[in-house]
N, C-alpha and C. Protein backbone atom coordinates (compact mmCIF):
# COMPACT_ATOMS: atom_id res chain seq x y z
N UNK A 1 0.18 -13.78 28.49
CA UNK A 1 0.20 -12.46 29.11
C UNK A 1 0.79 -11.42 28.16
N UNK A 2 1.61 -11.91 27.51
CA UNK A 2 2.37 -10.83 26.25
C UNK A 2 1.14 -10.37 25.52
N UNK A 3 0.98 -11.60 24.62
CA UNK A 3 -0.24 -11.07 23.23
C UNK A 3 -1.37 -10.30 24.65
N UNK A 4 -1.60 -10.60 25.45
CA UNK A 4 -2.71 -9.65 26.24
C UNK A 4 -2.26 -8.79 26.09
N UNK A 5 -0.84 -7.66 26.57
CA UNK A 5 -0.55 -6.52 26.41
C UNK A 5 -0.87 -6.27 24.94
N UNK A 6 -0.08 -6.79 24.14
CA UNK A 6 -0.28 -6.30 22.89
C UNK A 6 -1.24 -6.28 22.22
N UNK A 7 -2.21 -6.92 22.44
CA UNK A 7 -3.22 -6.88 22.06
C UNK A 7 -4.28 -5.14 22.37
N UNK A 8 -3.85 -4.76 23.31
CA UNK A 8 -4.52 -3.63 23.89
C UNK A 8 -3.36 -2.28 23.42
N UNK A 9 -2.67 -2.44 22.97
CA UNK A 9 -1.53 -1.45 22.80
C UNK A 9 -1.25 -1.37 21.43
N UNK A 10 -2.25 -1.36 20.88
CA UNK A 10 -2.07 -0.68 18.93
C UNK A 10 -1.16 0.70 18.62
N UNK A 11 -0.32 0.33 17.83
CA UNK A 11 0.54 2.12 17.67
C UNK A 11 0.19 2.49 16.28
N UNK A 12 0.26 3.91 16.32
CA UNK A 12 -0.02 4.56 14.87
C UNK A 12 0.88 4.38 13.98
N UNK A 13 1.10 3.95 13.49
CA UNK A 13 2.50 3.86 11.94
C UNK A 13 2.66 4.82 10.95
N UNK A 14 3.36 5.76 10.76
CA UNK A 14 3.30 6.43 9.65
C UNK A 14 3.48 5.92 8.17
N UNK A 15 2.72 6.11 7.06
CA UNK A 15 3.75 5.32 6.06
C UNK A 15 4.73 6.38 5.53
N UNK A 16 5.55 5.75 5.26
CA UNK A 16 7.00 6.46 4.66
C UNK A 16 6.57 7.48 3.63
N UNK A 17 5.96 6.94 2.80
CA UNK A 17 5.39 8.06 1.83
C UNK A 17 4.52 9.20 1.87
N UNK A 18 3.91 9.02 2.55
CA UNK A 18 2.70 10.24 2.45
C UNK A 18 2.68 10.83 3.92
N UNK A 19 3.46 9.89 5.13
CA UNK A 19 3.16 10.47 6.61
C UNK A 19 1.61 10.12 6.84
N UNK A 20 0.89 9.60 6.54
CA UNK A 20 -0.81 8.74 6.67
C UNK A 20 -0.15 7.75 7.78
N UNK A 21 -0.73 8.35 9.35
CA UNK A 21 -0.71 7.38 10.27
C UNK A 21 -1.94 6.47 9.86
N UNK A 22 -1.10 4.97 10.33
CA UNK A 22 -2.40 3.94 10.24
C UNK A 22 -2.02 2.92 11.48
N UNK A 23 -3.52 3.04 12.24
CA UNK A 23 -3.35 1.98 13.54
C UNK A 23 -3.33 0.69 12.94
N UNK A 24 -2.10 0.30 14.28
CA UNK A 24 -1.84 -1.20 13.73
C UNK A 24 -1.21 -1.79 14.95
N UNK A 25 -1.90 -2.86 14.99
CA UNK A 25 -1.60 -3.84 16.02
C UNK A 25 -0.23 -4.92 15.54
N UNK A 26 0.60 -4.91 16.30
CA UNK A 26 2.17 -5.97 16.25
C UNK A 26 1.79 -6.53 17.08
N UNK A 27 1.92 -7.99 16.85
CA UNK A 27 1.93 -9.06 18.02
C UNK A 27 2.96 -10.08 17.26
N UNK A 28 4.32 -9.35 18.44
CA UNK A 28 5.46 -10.68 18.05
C UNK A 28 5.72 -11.28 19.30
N UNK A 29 5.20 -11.60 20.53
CA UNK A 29 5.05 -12.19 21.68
C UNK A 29 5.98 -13.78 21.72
N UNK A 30 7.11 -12.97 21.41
CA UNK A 30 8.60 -13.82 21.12
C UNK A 30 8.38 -14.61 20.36
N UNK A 31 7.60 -14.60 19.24
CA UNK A 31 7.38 -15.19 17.33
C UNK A 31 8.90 -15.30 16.86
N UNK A 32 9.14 -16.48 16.28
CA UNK A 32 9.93 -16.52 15.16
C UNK A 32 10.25 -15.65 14.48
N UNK A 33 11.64 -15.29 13.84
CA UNK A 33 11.78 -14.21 13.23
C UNK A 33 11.86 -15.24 11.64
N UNK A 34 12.24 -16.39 11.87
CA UNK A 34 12.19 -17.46 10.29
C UNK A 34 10.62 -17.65 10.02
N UNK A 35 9.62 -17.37 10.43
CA UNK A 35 8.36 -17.94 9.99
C UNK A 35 7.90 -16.71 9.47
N UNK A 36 7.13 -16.83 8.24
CA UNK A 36 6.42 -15.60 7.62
C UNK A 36 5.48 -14.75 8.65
N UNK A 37 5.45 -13.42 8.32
CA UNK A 37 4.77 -12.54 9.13
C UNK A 37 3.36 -12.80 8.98
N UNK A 38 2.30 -12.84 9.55
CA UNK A 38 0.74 -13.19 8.92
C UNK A 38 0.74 -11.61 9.48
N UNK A 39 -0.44 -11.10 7.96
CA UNK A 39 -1.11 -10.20 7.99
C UNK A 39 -2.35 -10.46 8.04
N UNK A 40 -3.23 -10.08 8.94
CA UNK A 40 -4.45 -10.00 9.07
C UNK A 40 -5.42 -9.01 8.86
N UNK A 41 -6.11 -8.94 7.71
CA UNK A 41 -6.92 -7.84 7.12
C UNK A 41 -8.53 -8.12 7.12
N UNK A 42 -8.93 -6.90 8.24
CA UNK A 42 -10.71 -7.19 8.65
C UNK A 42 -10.95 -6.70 7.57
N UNK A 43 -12.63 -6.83 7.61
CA UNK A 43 -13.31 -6.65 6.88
C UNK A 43 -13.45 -5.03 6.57
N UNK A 44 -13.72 -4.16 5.90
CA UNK A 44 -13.13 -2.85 5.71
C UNK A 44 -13.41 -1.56 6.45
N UNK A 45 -14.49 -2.13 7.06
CA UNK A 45 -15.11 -1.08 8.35
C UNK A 45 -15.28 -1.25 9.45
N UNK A 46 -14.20 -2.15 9.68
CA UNK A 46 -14.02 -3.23 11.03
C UNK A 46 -12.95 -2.17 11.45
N UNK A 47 -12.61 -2.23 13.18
CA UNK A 47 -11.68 -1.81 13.57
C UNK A 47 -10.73 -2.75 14.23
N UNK A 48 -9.76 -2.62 14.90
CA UNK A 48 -9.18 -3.60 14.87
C UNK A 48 -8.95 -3.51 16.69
N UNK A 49 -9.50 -2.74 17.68
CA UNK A 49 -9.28 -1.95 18.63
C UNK A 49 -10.06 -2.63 20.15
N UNK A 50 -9.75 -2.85 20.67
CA UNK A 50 -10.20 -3.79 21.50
C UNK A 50 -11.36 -3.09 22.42
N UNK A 51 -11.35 -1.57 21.63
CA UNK A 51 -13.11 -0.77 22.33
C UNK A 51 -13.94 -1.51 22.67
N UNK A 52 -15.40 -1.85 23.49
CA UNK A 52 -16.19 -2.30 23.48
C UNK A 52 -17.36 -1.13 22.70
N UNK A 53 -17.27 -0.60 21.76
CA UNK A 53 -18.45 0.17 21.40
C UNK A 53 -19.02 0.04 20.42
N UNK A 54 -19.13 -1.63 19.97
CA UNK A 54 -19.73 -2.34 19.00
C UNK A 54 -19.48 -3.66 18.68
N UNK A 55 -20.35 -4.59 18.35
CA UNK A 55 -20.12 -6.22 18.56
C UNK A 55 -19.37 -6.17 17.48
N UNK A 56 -19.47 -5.60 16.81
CA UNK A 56 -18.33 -5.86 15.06
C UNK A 56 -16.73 -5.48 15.53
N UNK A 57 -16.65 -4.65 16.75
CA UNK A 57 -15.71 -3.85 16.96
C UNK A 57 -15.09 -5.87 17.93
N UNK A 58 -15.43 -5.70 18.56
CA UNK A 58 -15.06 -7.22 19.47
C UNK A 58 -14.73 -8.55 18.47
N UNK A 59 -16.19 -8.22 17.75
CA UNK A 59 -15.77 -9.72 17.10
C UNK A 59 -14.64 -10.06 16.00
N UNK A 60 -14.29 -9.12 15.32
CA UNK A 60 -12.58 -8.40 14.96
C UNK A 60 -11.86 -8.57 15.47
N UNK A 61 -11.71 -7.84 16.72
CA UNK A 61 -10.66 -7.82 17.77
C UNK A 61 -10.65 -9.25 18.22
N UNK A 62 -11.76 -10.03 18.64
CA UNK A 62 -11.45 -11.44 19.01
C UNK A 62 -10.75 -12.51 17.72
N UNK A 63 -11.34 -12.24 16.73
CA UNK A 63 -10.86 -13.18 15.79
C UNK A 63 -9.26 -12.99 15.54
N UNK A 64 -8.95 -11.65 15.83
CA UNK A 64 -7.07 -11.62 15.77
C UNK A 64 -6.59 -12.40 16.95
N UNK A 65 -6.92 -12.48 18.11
CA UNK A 65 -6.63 -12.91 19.41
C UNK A 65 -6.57 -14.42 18.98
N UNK A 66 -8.19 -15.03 18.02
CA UNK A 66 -7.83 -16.43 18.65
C UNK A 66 -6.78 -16.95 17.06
N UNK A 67 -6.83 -16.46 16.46
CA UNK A 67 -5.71 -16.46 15.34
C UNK A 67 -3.94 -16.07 15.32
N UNK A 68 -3.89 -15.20 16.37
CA UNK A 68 -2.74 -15.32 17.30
C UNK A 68 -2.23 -16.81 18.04
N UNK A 69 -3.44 -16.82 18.72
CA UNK A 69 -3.27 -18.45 19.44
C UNK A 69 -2.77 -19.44 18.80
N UNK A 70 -3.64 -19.26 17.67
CA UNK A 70 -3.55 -20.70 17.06
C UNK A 70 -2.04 -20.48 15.70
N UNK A 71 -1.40 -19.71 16.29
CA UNK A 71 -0.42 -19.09 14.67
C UNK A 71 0.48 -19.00 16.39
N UNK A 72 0.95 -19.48 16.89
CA UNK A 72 1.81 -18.87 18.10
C UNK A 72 3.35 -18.45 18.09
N UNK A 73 4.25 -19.40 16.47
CA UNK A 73 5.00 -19.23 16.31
C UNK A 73 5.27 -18.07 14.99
N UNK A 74 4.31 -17.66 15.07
CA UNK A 74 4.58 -16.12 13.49
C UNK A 74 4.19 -14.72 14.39
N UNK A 75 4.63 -14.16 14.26
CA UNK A 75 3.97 -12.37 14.45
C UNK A 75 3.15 -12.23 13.48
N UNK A 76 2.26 -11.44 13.87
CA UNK A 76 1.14 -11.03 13.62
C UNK A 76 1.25 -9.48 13.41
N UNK A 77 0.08 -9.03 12.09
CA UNK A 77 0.25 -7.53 12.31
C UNK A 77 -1.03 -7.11 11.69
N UNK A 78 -1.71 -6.34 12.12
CA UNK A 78 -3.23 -5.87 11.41
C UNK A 78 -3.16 -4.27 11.45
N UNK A 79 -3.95 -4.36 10.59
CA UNK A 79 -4.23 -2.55 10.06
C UNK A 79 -6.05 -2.33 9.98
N UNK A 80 -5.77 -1.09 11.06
CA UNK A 80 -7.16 -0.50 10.14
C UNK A 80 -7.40 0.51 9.23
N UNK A 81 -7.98 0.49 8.64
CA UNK A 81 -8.14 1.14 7.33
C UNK A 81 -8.31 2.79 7.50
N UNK A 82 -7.49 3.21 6.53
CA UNK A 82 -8.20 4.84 6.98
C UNK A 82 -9.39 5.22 6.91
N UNK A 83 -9.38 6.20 8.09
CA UNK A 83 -11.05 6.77 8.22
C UNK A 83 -11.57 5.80 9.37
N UNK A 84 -11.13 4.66 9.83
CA UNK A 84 -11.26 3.98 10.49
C UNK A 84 -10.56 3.50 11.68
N UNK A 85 -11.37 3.32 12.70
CA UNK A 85 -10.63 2.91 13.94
C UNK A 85 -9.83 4.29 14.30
N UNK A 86 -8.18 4.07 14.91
CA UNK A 86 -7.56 5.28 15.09
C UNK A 86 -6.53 5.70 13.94
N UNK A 87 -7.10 5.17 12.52
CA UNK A 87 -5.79 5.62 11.67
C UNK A 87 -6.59 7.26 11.08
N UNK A 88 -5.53 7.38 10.90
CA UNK A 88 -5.52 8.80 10.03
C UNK A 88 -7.24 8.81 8.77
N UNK A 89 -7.36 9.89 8.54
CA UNK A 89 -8.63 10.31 7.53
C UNK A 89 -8.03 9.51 6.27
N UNK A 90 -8.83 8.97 4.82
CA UNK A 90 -8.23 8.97 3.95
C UNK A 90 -7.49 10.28 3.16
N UNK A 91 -6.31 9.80 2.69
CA UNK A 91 -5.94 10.79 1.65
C UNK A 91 -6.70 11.21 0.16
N UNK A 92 -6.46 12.56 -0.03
CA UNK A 92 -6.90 12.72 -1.61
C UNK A 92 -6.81 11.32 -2.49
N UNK A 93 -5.58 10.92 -2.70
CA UNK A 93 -4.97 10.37 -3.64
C UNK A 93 -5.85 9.31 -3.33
N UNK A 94 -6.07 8.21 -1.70
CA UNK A 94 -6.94 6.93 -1.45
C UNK A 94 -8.42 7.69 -2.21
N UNK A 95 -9.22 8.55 -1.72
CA UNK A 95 -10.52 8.78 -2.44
C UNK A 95 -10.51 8.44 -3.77
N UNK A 96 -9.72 9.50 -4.51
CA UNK A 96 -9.27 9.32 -5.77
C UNK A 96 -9.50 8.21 -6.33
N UNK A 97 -8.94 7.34 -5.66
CA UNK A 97 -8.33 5.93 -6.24
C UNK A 97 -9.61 5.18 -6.16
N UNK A 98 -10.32 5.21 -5.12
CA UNK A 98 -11.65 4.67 -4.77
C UNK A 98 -12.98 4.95 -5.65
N UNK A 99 -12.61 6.00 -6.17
CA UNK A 99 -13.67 6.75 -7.04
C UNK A 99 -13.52 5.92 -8.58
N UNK A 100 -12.26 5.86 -8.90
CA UNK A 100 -11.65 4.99 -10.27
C UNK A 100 -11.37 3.90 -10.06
N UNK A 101 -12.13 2.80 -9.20
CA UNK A 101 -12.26 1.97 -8.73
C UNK A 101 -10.99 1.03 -8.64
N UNK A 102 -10.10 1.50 -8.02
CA UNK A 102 -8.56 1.18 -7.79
C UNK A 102 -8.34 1.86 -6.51
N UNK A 103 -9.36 1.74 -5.58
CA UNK A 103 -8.86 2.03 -3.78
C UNK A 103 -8.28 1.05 -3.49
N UNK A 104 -8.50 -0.16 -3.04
CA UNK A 104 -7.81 -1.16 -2.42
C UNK A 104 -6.62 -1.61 -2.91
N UNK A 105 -5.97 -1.22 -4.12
CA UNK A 105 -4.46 -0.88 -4.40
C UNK A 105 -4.03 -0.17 -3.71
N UNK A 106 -4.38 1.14 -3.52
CA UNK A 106 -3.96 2.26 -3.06
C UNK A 106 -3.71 1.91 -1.32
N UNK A 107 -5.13 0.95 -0.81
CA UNK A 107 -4.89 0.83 0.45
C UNK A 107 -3.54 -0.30 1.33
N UNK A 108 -3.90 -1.38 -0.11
CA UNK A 108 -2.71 -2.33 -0.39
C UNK A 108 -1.30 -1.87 -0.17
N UNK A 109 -0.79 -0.99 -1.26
CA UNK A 109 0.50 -0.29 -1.19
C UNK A 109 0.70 0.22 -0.10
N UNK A 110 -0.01 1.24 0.54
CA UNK A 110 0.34 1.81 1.88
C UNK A 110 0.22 0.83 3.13
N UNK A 111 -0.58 -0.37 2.91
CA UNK A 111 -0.02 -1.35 4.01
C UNK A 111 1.67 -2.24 3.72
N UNK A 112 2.01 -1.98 2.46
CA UNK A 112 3.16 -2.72 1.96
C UNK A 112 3.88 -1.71 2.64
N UNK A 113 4.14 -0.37 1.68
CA UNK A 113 5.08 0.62 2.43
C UNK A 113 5.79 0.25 4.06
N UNK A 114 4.34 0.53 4.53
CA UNK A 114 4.28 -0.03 6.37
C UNK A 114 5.24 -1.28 6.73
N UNK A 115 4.63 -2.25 6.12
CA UNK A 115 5.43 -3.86 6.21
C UNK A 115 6.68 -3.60 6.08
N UNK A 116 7.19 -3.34 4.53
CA UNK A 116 8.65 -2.97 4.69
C UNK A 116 9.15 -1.67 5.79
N UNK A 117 8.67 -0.96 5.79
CA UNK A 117 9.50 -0.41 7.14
C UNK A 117 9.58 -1.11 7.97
N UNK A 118 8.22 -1.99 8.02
CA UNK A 118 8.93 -2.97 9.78
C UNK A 118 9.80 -3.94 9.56
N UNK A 119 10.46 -3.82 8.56
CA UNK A 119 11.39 -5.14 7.96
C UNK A 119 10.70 -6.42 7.12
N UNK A 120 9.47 -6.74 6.86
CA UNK A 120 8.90 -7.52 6.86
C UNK A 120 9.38 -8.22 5.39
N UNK A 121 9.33 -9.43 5.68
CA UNK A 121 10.20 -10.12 3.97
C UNK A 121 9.35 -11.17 3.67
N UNK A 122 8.37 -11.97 3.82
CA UNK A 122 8.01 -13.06 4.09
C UNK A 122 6.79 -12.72 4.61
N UNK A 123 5.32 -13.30 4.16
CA UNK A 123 4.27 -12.80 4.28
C UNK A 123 3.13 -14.05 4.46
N UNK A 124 2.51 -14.24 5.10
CA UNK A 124 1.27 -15.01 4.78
C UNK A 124 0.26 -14.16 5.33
N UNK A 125 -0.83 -14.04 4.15
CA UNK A 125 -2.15 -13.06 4.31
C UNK A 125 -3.29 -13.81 4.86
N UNK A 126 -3.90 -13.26 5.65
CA UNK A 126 -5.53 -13.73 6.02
C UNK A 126 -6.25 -12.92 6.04
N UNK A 127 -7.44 -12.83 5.09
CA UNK A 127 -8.58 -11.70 5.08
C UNK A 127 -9.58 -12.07 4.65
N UNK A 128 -10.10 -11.16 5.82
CA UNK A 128 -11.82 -11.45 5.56
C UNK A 128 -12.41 -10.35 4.95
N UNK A 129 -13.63 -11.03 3.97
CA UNK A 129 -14.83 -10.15 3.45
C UNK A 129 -14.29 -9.10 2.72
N UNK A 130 -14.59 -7.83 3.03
CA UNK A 130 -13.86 -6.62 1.98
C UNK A 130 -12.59 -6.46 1.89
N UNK A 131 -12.08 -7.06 3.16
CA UNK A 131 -10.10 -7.12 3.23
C UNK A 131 -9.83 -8.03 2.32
N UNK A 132 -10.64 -9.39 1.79
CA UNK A 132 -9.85 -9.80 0.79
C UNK A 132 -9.96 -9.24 -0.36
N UNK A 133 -10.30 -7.95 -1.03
CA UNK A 133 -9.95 -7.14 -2.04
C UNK A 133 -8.94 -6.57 -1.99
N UNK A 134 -8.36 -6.11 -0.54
CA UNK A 134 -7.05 -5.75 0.03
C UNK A 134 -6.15 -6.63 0.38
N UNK A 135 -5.94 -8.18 0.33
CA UNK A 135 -5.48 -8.85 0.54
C UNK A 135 -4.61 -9.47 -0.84
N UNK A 136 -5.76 -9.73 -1.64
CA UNK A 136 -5.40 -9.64 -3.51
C UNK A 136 -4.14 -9.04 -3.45
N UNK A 137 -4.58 -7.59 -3.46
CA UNK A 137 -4.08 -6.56 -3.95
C UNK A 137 -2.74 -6.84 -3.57
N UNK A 138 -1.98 -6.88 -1.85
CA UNK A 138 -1.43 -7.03 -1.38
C UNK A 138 -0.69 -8.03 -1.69
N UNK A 139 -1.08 -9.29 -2.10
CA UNK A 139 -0.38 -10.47 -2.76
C UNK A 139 0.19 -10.18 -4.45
N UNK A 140 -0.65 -9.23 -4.92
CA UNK A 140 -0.48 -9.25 -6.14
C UNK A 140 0.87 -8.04 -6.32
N UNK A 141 0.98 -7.13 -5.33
CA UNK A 141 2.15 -6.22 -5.20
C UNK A 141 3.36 -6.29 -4.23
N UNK A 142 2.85 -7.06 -3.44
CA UNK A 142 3.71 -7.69 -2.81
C UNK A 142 5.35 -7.25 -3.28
N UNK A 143 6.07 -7.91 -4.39
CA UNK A 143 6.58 -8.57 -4.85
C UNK A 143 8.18 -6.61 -5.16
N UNK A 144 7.14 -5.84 -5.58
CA UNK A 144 7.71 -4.64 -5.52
C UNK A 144 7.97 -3.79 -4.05
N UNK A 145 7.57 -4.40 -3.35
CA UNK A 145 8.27 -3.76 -2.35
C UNK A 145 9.52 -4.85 -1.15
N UNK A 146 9.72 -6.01 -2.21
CA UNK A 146 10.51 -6.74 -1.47
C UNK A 146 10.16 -7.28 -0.72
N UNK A 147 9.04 -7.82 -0.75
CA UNK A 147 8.20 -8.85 -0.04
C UNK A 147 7.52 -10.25 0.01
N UNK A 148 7.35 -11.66 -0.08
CA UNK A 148 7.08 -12.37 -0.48
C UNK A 148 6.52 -13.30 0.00
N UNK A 149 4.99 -13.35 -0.85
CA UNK A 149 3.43 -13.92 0.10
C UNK A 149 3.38 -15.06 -0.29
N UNK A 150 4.21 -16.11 0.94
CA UNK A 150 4.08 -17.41 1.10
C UNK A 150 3.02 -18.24 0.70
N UNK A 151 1.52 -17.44 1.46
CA UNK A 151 0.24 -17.96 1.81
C UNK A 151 -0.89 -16.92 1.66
N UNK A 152 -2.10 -17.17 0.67
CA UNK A 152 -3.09 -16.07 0.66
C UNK A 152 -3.83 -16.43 1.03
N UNK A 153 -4.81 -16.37 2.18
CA UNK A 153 -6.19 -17.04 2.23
C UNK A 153 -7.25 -15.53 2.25
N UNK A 154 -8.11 -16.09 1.43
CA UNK A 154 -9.06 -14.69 1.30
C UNK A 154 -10.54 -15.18 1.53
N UNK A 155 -11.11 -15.19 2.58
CA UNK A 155 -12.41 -15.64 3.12
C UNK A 155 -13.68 -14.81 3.05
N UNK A 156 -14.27 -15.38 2.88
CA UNK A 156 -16.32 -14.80 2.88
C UNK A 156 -16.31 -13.62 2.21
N UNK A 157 -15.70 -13.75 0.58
CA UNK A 157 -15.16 -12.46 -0.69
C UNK A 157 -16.55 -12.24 -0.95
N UNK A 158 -17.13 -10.91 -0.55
CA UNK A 158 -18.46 -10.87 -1.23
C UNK A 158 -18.26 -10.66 -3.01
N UNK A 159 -18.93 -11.02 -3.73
CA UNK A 159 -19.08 -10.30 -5.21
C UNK A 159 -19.02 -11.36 -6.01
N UNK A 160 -18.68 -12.23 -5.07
CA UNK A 160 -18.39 -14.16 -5.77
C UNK A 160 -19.54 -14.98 -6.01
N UNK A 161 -20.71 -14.77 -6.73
CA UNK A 161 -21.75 -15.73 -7.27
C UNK A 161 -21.65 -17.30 -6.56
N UNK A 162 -20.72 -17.62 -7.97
CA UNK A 162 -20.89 -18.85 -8.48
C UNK A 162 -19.04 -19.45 -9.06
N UNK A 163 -19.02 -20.76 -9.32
CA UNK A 163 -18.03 -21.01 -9.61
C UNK A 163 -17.04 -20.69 -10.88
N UNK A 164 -18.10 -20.08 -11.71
CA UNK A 164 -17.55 -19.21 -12.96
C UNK A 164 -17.15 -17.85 -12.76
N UNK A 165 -17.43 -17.07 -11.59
CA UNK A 165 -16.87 -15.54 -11.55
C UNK A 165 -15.81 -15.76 -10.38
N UNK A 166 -15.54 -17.14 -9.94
CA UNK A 166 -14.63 -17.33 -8.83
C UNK A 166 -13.34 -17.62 -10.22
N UNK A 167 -13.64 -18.16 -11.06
CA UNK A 167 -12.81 -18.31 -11.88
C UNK A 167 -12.64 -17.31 -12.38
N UNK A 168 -13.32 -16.07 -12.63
CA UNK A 168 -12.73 -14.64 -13.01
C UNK A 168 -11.99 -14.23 -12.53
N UNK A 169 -11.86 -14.56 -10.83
CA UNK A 169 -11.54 -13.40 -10.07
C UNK A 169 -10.11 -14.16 -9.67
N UNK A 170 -10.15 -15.29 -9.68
CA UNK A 170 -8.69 -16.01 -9.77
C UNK A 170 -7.78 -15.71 -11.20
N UNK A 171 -8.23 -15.24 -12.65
CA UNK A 171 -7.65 -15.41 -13.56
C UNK A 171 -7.15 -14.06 -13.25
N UNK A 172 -7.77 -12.83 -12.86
CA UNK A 172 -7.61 -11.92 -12.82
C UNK A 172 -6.24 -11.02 -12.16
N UNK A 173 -6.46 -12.33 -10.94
CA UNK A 173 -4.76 -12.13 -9.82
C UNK A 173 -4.33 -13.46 -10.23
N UNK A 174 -4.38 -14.39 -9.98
CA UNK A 174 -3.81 -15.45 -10.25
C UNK A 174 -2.21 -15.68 -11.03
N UNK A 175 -2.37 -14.54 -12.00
CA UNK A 175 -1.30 -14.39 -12.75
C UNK A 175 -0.31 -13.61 -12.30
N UNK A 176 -0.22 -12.88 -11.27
CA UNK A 176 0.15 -11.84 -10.47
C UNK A 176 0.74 -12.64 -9.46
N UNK A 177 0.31 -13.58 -8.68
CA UNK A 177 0.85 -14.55 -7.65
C UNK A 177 -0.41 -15.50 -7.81
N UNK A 178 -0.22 -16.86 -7.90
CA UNK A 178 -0.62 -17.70 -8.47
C UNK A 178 -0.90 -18.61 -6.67
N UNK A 179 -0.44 -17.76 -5.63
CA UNK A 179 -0.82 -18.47 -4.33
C UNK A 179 -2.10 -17.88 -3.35
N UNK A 180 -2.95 -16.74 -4.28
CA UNK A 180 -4.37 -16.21 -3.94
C UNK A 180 -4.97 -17.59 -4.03
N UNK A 181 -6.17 -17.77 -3.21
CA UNK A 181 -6.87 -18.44 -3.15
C UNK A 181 -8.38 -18.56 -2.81
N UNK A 182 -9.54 -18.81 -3.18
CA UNK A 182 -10.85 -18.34 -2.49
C UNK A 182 -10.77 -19.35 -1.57
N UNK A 183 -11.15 -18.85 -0.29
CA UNK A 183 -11.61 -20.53 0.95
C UNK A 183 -13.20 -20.10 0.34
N UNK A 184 -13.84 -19.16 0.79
CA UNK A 184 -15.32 -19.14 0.54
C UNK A 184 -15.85 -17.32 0.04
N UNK A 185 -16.91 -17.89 -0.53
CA UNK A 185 -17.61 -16.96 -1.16
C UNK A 185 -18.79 -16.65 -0.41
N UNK A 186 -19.12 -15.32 -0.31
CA UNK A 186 -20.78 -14.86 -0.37
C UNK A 186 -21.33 -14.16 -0.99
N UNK A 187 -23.00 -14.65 -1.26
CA UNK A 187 -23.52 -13.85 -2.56
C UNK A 187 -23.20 -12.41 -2.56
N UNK A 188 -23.26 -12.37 -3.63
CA UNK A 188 -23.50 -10.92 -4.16
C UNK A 188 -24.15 -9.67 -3.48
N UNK A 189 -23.92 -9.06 -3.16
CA UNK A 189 -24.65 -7.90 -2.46
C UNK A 189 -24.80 -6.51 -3.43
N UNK A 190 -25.93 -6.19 -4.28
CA UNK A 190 -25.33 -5.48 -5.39
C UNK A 190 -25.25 -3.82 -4.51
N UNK A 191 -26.23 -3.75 -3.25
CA UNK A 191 -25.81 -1.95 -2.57
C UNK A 191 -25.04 -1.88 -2.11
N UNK A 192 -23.69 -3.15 -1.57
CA UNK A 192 -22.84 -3.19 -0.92
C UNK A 192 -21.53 -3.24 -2.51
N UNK A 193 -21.82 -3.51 -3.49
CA UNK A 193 -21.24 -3.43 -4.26
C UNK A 193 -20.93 -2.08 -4.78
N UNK A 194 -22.20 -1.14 -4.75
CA UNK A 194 -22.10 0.24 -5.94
C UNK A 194 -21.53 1.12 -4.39
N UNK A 195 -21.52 0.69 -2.84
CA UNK A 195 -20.78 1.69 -2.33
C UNK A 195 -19.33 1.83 -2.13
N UNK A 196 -18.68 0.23 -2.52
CA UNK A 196 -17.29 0.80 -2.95
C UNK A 196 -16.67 0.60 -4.51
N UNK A 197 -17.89 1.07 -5.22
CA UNK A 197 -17.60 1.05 -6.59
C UNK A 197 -16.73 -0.54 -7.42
N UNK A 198 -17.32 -1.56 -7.01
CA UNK A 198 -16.63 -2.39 -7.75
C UNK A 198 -18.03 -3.26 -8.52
């Protein structure tokens, strides 16, 4: 009955730095405060909002619910992305960054910012599809805002071929936090590639 409330009751977060509200769902439905926080990062045009005004919009929103379930002793916390769902427009500086193909840093950091304001010390990531570019990121910076990512799982990473550019893309973070991990890959999409410039 808890995670039901919370589940329907997303609050806007400001980040400390810039004042960029970003909706975000907390589900600590009397969670452990010793078990790492799981962050859960949709796919990048996913919302996270329990609307019915799109099956992508549900099937999001359900996959946090049954990942809650099955995680019963961690809090939970998801973000939607700016421009998306009910967070704030992107900022100059996120476009910017997106254009010089260094957005999902940009989106990374301002979900860190967030984390540490909520106290957060202790991290295990789960993201799907375009969130695990934001998930990387997040593991790989982690570390500067006093934070520390137990567990990375980064699922259905589009841009991943074959087992030789999975090895790129591990050498690339790997060195950064060495606990990123691919579960799975999907091909290549090259129009889904040139629209967020990577």
């Amino acid at each position: 009955e808890v995670l039901k409330q919370e589940l329907l009751d997303p609050k806007l977060i400001a980040d400390p730095l810039t004042g960029q509200k970003i909706n975000t769902l907390l589900l600590n439905r009397g969670a452990s405060a010793d078990q790492p926080t799981v962050l859960f990062i949709p796919p990048i045009n996913n919302d996270i909002s329990a609307a019915p005004h799109s099956d992508r919009v549900n099937y999001t929103h359900a996959r946090i619910k049954e990942l809650a379930k099955f995680l019963p002793d961690q809090r939970m916390v998801a973000f939607d992305y700016p421009s998306v769902g009910g967070s704030d427009k992107m900022t100059d500086a996120q476009n910017s960054a997106f254009e010089r193909g260094h957005g999902f840093e940009e989106i990374a950091k301002t979900q860190l910012r967030i984390l540490q304001a909520l106290g957060v010390e202790e991290l295990d990531i789960v993201s799907q599809s375009l969130g695990a570019f934001t998930g990387a990121q997040v593991a790989r910076f982690a570390s500067e805002f006093g934070i520390q990512v137990k567990h990375a799982l980064l699922t259905e990473t589009p841009g991943v071929i074959d087992a030789s550019l999975s090895e790129m893309f591990l050498k690339r973070f790997a060195p950064e936090n060495p606990l990123v991990s691919l579960h799975h890959a999907t091909a290549l999409d090259p129009e889904l590639m040139k629209k967020v410039n990577l």
